[in-house]
PDB file of N, CA and C in Angstrom:
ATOM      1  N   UNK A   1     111.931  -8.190  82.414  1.00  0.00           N
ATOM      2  CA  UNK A   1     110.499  -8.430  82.509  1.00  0.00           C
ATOM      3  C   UNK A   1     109.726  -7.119  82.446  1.00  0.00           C
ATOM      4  N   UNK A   2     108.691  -6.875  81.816  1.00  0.00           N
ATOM      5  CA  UNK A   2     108.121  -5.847  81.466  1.00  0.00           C
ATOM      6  C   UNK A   2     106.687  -6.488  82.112  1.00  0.00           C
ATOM      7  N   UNK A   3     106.415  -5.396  83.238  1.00  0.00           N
ATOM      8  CA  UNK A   3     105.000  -5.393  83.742  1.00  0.00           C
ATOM      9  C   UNK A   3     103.970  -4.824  83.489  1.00  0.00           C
ATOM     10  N   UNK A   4     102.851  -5.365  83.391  1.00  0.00           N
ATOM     11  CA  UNK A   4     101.502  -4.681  82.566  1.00  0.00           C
ATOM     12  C   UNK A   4     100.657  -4.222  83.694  1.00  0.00           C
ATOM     13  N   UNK A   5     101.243  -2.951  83.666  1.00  0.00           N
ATOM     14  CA  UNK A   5     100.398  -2.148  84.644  1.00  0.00           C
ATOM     15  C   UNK A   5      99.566  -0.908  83.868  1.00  0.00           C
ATOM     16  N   UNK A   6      97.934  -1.416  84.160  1.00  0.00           N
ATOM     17  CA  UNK A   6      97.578   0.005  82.991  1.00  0.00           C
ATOM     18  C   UNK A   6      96.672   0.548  84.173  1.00  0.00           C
ATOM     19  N   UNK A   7      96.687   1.868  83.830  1.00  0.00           N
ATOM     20  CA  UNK A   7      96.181   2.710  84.845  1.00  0.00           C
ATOM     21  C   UNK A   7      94.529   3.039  84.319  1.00  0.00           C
ATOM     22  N   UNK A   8      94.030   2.959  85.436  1.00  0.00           N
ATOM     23  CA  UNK A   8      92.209   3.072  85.373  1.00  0.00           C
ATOM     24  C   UNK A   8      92.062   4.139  86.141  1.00  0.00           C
ATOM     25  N   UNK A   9      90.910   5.055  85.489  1.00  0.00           N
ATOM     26  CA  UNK A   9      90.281   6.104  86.010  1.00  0.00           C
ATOM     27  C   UNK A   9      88.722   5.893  86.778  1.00  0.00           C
ATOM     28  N   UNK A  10      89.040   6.403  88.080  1.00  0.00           N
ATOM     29  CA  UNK A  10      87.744   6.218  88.909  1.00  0.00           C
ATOM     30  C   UNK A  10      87.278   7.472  89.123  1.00  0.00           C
ATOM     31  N   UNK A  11      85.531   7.416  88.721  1.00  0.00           N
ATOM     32  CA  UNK A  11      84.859   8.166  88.982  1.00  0.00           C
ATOM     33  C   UNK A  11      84.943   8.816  90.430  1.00  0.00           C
ATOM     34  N   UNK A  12      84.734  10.199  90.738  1.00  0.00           N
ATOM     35  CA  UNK A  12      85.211  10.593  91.912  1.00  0.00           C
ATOM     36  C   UNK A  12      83.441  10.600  92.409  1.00  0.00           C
ATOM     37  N   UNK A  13      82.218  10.595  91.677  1.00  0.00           N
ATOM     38  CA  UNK A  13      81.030  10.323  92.417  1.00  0.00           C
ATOM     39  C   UNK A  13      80.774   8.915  92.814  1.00  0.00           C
ATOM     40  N   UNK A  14      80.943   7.888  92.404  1.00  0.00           N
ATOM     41  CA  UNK A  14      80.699   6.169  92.446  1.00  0.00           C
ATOM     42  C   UNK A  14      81.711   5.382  92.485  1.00  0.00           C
ATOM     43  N   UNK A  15      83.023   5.876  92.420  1.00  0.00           N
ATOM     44  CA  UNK A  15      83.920   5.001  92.414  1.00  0.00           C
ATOM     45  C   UNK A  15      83.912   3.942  90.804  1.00  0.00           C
ATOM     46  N   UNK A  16      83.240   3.911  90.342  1.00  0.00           N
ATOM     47  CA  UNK A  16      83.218   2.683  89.147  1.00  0.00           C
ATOM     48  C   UNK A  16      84.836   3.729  88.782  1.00  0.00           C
ATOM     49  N   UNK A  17      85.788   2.705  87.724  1.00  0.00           N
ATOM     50  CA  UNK A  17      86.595   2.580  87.095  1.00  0.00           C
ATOM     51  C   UNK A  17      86.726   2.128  85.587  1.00  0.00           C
ATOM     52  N   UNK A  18      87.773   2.916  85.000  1.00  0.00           N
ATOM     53  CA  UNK A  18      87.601   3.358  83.725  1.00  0.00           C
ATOM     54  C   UNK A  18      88.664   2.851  83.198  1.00  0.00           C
ATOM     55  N   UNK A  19      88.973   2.344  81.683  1.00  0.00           N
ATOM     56  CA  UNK A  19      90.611   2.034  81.227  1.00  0.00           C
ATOM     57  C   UNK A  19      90.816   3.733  80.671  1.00  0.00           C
ATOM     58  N   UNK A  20      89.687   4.475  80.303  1.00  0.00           N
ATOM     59  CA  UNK A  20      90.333   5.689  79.180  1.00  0.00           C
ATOM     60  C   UNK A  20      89.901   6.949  80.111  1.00  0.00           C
ATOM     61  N   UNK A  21      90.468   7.780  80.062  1.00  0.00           N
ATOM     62  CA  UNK A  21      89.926   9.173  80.624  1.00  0.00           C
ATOM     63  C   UNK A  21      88.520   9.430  80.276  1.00  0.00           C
ATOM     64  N   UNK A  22      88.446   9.211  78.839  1.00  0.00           N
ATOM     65  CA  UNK A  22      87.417   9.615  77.666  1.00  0.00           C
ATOM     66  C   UNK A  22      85.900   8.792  78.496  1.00  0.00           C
ATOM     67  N   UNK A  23      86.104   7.784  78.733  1.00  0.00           N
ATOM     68  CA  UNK A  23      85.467   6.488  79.751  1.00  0.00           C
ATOM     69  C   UNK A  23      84.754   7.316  80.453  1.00  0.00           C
ATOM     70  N   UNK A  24      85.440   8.047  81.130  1.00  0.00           N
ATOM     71  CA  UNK A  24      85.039   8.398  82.662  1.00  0.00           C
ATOM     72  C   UNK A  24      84.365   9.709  82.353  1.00  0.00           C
ATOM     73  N   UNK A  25      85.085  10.284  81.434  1.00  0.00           N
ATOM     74  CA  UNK A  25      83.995  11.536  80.677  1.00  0.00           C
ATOM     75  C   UNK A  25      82.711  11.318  80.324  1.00  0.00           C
ATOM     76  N   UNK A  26      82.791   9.932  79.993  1.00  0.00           N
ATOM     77  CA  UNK A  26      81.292   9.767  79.210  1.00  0.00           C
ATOM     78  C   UNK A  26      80.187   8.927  80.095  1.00  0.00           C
ATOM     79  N   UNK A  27      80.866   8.565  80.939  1.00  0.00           N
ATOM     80  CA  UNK A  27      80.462   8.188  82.159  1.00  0.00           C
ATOM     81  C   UNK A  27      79.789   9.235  83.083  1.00  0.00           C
ATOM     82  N   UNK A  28      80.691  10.381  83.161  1.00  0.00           N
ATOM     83  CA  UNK A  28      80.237  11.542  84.170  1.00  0.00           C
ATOM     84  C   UNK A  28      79.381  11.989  83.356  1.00  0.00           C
ATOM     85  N   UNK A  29      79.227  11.987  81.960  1.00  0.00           N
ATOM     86  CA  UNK A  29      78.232  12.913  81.562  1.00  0.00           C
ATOM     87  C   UNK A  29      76.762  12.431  80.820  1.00  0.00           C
ATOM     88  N   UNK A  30      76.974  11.102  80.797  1.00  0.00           N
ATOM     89  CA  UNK A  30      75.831  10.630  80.198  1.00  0.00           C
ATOM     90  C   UNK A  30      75.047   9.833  81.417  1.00  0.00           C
ATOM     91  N   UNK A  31      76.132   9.185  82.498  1.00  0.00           N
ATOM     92  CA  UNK A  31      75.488   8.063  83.514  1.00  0.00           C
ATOM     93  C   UNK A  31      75.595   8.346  85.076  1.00  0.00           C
ATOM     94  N   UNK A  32      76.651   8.767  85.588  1.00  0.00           N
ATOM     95  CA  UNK A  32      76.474   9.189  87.138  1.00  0.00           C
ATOM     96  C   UNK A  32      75.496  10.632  87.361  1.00  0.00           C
ATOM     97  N   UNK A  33      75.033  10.088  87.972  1.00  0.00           N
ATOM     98  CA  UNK A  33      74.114  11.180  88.952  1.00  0.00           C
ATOM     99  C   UNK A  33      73.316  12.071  87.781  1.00  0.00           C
ATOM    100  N   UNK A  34      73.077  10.628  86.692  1.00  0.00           N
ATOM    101  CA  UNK A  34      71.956  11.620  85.481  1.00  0.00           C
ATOM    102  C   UNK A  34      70.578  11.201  85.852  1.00  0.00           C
ATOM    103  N   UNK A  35      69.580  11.821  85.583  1.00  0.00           N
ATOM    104  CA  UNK A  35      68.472  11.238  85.501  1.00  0.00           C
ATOM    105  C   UNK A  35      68.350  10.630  84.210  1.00  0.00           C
ATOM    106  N   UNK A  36      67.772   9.733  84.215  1.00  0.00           N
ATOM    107  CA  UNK A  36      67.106   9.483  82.520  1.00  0.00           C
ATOM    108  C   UNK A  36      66.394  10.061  81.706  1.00  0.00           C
ATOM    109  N   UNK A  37      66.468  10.201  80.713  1.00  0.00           N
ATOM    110  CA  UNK A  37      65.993  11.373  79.869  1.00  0.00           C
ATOM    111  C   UNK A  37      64.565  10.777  79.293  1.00  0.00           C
ATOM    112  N   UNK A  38      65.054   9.882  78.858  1.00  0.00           N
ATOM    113  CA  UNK A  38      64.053   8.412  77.839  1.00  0.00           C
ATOM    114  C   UNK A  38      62.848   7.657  78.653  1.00  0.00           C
ATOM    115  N   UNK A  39      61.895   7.801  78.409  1.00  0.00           N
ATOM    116  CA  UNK A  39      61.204   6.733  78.713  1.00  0.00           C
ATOM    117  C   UNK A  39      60.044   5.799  77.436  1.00  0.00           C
ATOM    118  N   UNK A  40      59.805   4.791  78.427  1.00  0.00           N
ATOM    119  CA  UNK A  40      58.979   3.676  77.373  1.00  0.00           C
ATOM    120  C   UNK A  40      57.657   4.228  77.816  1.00  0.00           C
ATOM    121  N   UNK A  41      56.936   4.104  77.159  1.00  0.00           N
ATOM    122  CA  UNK A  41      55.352   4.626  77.205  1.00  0.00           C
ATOM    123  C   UNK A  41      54.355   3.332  77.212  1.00  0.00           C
ATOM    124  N   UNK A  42      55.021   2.017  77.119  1.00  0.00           N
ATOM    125  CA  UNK A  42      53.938   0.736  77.380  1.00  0.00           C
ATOM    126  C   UNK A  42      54.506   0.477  79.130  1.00  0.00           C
ATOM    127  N   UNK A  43      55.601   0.784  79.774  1.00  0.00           N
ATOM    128  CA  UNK A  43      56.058   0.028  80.825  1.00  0.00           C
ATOM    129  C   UNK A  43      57.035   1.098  81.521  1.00  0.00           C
ATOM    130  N   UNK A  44      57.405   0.917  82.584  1.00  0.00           N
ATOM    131  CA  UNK A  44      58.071   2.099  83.613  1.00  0.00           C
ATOM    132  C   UNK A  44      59.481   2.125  83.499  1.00  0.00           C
ATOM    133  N   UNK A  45      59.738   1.365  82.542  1.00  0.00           N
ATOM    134  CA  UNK A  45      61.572   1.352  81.944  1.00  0.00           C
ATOM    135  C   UNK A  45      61.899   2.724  81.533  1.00  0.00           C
ATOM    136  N   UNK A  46      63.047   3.296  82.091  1.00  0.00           N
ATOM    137  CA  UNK A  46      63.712   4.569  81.786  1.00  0.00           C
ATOM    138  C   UNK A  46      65.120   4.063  81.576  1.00  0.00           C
ATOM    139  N   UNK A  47      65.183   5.446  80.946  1.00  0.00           N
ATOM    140  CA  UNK A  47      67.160   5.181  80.332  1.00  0.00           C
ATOM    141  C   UNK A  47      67.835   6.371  80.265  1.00  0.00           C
ATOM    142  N   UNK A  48      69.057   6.141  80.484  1.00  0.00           N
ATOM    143  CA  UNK A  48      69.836   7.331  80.372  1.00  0.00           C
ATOM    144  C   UNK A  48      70.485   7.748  79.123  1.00  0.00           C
ATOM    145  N   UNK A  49      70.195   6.804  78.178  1.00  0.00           N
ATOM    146  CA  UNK A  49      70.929   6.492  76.255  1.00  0.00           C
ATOM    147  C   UNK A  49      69.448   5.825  75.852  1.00  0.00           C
ATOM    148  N   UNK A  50      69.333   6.794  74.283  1.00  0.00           N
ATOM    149  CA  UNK A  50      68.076   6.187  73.449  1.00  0.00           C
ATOM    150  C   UNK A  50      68.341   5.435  72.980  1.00  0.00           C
ATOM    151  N   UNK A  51      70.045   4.530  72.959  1.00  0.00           N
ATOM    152  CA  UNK A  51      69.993   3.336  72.202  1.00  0.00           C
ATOM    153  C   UNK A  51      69.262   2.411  73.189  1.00  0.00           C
ATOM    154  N   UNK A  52      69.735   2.361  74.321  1.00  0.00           N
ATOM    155  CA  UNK A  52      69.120   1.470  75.437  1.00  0.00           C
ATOM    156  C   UNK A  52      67.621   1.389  75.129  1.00  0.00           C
ATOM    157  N   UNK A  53      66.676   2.934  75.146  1.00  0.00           N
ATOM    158  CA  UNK A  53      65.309   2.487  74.703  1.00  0.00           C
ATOM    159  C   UNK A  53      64.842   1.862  73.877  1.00  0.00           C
ATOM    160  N   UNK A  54      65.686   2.217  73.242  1.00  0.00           N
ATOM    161  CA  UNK A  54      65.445   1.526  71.340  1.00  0.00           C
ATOM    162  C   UNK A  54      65.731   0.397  71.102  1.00  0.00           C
ATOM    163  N   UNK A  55      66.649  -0.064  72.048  1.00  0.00           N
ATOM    164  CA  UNK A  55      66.741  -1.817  72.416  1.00  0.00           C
ATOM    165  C   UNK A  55      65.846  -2.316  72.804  1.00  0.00           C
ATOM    166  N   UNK A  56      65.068  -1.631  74.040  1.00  0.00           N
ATOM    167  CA  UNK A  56      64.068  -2.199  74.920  1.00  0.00           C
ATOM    168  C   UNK A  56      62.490  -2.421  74.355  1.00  0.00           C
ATOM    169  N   UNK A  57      62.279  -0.894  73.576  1.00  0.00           N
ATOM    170  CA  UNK A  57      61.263  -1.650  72.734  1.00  0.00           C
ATOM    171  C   UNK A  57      61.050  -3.075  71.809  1.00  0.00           C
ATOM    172  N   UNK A  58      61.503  -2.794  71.269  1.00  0.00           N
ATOM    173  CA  UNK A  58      62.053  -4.135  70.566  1.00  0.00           C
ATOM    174  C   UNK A  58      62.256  -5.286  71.319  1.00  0.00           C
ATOM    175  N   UNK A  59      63.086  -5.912  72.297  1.00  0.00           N
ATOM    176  CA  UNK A  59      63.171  -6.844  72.767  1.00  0.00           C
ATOM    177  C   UNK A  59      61.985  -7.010  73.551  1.00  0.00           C
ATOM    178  N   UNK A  60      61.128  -6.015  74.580  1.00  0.00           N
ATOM    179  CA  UNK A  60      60.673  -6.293  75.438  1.00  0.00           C
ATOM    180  C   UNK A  60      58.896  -6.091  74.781  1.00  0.00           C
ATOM    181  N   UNK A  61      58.596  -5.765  74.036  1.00  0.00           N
ATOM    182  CA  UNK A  61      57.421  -4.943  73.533  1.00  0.00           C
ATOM    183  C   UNK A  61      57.141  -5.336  72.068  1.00  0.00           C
ATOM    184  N   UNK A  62      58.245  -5.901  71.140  1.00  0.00           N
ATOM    185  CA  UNK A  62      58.365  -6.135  70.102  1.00  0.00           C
ATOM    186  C   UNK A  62      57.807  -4.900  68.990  1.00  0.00           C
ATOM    187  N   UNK A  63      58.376  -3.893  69.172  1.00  0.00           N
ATOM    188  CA  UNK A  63      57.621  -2.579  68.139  1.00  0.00           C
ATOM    189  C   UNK A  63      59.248  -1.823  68.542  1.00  0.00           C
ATOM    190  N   UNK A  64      59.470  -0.513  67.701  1.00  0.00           N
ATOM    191  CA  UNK A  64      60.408   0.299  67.591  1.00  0.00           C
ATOM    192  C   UNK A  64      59.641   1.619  68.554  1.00  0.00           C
ATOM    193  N   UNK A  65      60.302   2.112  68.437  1.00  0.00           N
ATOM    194  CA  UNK A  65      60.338   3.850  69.401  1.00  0.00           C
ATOM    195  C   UNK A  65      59.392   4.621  68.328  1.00  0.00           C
ATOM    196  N   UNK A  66      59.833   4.532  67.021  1.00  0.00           N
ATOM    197  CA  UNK A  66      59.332   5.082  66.054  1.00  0.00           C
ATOM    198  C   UNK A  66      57.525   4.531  66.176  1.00  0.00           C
ATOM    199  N   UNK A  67      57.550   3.817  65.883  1.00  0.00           N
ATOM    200  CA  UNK A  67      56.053   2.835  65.705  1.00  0.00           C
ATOM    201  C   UNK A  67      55.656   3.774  66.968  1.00  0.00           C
ATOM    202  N   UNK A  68      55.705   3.505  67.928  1.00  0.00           N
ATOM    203  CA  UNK A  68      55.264   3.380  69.510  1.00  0.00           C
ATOM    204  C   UNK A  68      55.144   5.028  69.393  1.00  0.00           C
ATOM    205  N   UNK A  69      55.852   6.436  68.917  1.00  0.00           N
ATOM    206  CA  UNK A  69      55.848   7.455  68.923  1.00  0.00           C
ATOM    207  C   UNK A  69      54.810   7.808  67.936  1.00  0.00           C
ATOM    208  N   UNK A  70      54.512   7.190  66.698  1.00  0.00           N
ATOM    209  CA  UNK A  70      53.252   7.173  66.211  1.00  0.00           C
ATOM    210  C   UNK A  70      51.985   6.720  66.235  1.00  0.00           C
ATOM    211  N   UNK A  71      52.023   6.236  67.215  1.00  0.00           N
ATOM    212  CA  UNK A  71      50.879   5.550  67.904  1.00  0.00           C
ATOM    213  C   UNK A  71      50.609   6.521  68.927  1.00  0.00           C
ATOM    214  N   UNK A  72      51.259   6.857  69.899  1.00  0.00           N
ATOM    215  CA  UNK A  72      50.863   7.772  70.870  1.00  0.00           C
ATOM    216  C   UNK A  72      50.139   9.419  70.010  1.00  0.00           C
ATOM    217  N   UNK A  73      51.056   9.479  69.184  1.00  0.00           N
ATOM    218  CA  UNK A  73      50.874  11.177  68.288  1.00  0.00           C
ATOM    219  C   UNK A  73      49.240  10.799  67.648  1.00  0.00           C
ATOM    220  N   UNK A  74      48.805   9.717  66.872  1.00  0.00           N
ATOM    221  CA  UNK A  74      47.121   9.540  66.841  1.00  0.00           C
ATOM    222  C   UNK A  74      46.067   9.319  67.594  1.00  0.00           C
ATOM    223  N   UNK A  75      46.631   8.879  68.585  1.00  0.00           N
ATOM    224  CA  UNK A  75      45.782   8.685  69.722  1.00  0.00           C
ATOM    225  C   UNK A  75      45.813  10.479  70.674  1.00  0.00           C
ATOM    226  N   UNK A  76      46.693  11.240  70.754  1.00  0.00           N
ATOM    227  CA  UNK A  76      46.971  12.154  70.986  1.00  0.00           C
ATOM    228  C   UNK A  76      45.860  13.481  70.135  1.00  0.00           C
ATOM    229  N   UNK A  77      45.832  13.191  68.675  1.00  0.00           N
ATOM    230  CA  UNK A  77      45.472  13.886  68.041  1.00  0.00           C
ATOM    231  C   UNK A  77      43.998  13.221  67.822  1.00  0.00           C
ATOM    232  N   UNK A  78      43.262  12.333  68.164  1.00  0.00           N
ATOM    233  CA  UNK A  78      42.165  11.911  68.055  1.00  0.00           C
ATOM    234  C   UNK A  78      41.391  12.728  69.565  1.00  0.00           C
ATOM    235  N   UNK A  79      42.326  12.370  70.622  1.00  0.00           N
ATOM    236  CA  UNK A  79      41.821  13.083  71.873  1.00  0.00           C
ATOM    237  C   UNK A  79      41.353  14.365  71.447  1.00  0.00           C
ATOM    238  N   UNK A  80      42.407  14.600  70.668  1.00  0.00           N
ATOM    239  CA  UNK A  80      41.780  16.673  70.718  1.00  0.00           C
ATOM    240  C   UNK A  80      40.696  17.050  69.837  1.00  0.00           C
ATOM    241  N   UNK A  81      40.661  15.979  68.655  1.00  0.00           N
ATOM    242  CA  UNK A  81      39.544  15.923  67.592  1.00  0.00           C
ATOM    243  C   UNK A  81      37.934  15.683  68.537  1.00  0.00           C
ATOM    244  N   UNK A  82      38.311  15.205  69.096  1.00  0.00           N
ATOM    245  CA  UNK A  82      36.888  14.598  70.152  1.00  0.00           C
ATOM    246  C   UNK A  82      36.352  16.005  71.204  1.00  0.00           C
ATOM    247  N   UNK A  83      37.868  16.355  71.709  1.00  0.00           N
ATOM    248  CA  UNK A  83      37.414  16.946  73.089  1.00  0.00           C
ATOM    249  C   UNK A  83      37.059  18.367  72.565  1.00  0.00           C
ATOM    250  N   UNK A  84      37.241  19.122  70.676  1.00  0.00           N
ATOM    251  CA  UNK A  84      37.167  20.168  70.361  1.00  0.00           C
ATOM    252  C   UNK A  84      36.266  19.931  69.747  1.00  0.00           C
ATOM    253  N   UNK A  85      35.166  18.506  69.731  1.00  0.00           N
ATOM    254  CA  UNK A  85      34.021  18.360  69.241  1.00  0.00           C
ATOM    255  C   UNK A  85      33.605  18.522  67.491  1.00  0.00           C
ATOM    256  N   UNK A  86      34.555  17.873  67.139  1.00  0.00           N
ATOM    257  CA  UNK A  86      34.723  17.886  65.344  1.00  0.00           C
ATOM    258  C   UNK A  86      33.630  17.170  64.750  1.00  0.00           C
ATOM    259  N   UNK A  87      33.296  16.162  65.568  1.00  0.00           N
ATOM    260  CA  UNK A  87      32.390  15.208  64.614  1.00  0.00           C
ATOM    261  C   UNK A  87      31.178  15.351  65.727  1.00  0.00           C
ATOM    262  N   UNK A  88      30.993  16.304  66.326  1.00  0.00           N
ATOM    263  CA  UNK A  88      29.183  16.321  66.674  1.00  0.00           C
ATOM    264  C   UNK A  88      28.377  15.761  65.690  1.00  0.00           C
ATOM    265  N   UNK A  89      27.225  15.505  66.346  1.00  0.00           N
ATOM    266  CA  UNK A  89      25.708  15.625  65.516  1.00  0.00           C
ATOM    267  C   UNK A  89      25.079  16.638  65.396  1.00  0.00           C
ATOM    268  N   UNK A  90      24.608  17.987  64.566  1.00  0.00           N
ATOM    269  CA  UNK A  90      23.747  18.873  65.043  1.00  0.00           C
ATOM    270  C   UNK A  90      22.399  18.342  65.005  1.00  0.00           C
ATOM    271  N   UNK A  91      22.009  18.403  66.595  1.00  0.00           N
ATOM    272  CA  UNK A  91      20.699  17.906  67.061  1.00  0.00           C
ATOM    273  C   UNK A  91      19.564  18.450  66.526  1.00  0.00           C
ATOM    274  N   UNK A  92      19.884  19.701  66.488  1.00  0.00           N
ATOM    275  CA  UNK A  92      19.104  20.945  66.316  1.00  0.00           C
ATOM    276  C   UNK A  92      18.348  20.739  64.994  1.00  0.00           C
ATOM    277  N   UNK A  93      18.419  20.048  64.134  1.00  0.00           N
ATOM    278  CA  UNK A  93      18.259  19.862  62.712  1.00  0.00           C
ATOM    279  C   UNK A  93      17.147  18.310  63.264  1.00  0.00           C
ATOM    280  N   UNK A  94      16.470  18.366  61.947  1.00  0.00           N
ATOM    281  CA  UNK A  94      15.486  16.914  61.962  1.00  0.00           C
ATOM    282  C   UNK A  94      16.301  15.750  61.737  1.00  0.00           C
ATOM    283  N   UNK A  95      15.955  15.116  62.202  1.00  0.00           N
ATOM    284  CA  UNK A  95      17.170  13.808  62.699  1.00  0.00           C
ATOM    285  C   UNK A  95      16.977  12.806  61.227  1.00  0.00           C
ATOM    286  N   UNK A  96      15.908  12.800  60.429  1.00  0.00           N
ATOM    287  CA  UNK A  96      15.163  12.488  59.315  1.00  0.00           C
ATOM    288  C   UNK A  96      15.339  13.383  58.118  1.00  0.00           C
ATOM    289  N   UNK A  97      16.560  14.039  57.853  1.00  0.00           N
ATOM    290  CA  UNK A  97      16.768  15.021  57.474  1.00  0.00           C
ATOM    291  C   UNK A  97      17.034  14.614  55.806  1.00  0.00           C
ATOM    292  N   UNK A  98      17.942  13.477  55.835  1.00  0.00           N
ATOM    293  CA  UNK A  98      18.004  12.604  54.751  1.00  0.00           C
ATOM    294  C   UNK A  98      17.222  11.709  54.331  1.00  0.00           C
ATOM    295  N   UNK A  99      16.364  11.695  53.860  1.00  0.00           N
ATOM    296  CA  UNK A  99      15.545  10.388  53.537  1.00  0.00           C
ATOM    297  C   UNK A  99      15.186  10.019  51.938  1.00  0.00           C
ATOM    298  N   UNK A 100      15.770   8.797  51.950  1.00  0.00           N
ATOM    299  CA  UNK A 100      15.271   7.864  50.635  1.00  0.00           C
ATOM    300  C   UNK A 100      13.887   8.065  49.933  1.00  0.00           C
ATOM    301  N   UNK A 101      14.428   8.322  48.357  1.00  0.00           N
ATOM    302  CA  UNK A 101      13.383   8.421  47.571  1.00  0.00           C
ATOM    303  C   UNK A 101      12.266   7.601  47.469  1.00  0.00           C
ATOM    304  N   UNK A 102      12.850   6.207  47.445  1.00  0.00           N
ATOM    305  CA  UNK A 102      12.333   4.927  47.475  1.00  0.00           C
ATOM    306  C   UNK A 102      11.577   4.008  48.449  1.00  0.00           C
ATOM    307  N   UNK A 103      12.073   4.807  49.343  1.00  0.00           N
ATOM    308  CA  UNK A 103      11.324   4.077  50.733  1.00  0.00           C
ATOM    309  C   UNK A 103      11.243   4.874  51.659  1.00  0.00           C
ATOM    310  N   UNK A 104      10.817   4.228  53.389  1.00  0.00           N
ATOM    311  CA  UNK A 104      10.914   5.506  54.069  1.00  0.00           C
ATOM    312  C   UNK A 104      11.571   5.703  54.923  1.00  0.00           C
ATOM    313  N   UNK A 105      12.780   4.997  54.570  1.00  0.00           N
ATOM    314  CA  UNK A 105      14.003   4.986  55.604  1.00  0.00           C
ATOM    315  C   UNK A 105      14.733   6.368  55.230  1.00  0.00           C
ATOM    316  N   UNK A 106      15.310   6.911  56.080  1.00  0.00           N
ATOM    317  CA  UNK A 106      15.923   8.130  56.864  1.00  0.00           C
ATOM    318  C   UNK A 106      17.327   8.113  57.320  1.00  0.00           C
ATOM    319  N   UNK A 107      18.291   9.399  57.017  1.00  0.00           N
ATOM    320  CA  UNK A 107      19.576   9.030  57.564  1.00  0.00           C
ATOM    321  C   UNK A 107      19.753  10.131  58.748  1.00  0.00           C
ATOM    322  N   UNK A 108      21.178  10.530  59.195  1.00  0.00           N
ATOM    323  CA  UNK A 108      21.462  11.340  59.795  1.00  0.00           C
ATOM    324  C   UNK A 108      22.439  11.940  58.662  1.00  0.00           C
ATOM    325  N   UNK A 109      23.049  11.674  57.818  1.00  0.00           N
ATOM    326  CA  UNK A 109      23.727  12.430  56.819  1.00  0.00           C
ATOM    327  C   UNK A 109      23.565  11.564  55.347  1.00  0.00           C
ATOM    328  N   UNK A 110      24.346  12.465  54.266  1.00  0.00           N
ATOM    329  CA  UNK A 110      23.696  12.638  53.331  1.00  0.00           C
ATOM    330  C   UNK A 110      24.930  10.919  52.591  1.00  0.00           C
ATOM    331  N   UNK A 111      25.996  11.181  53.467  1.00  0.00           N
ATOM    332  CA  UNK A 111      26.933  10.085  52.880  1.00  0.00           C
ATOM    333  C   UNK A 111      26.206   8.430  53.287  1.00  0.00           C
ATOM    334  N   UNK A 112      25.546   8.494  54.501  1.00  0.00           N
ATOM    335  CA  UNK A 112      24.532   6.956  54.970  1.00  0.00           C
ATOM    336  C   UNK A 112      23.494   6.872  54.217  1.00  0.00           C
ATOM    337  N   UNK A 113      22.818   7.881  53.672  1.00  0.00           N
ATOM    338  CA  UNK A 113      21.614   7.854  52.504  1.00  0.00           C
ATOM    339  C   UNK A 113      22.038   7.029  51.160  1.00  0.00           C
ATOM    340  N   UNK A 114      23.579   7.672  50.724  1.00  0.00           N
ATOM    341  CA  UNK A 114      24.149   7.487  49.600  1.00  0.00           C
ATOM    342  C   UNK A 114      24.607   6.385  49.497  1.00  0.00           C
ATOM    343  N   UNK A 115      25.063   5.315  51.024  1.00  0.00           N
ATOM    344  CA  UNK A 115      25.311   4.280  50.591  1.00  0.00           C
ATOM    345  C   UNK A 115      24.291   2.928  50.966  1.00  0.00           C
ATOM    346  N   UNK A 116      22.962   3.612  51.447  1.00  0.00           N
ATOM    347  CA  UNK A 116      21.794   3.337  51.355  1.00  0.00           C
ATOM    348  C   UNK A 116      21.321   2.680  49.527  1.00  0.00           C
ATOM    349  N   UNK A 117      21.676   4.287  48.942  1.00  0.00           N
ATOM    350  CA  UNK A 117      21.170   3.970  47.704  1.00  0.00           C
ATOM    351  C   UNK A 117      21.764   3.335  46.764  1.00  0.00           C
TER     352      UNK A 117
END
């Protein structure tokens, strides 16, 4: 009779158990006593593997990591367009600055005149 005894490797921080050495390697180095690296940016889900995130969008959010990382990067880059004041009005100028040949309506720029006319 031949007995099936296979030997498992236990983590020496948590005790969980392993069939492969390799197991417990990847265990110690990706999951015990890691923080999570990953997070979701709609909800407070963290992960210790970006496949896990990359699952979670999707199932839970219905969008990819990708989508969701380009969404944050325009909204990101609109903030700074605003807060470095790109699209002011210069006040300083006659507010009537543009005005129609034809009538006596008035723009603030020359592109609202143009599609005025």
């Amino acid at each position: 009779n031949q007995t099936n005894t296979q030997e498992s490797f236990a983590c020496p921080k948590c005790s969980e158990t392993y069939k492969s050495q390799r197991n417990l390697n990847l265990h110690l180095k990706y999951d015990c006593g890691v923080d999570p690296k990953f997070s979701c940016t709609l909800c407070p889900f963290k992960s210790k593997l970006k496949v896990r995130i990359i699952q979670h969008y999707k199932a839970r959010h219905n969008t990819t990591m990708r989508q969701q990382n380009e969404k944050q990067n325009a909204q990101e880059k609109k903030k700074e367009h605003k807060e470095r004041g790109y699209h002011k009005i210069d006040t300083s100028k006659s507010s009537d600055s543009f005005s129609c040949p034809n009538c006596s309506k008035s723009y603030l720029t020359q592109k609202d005149l143009n599609l005025h006319l």
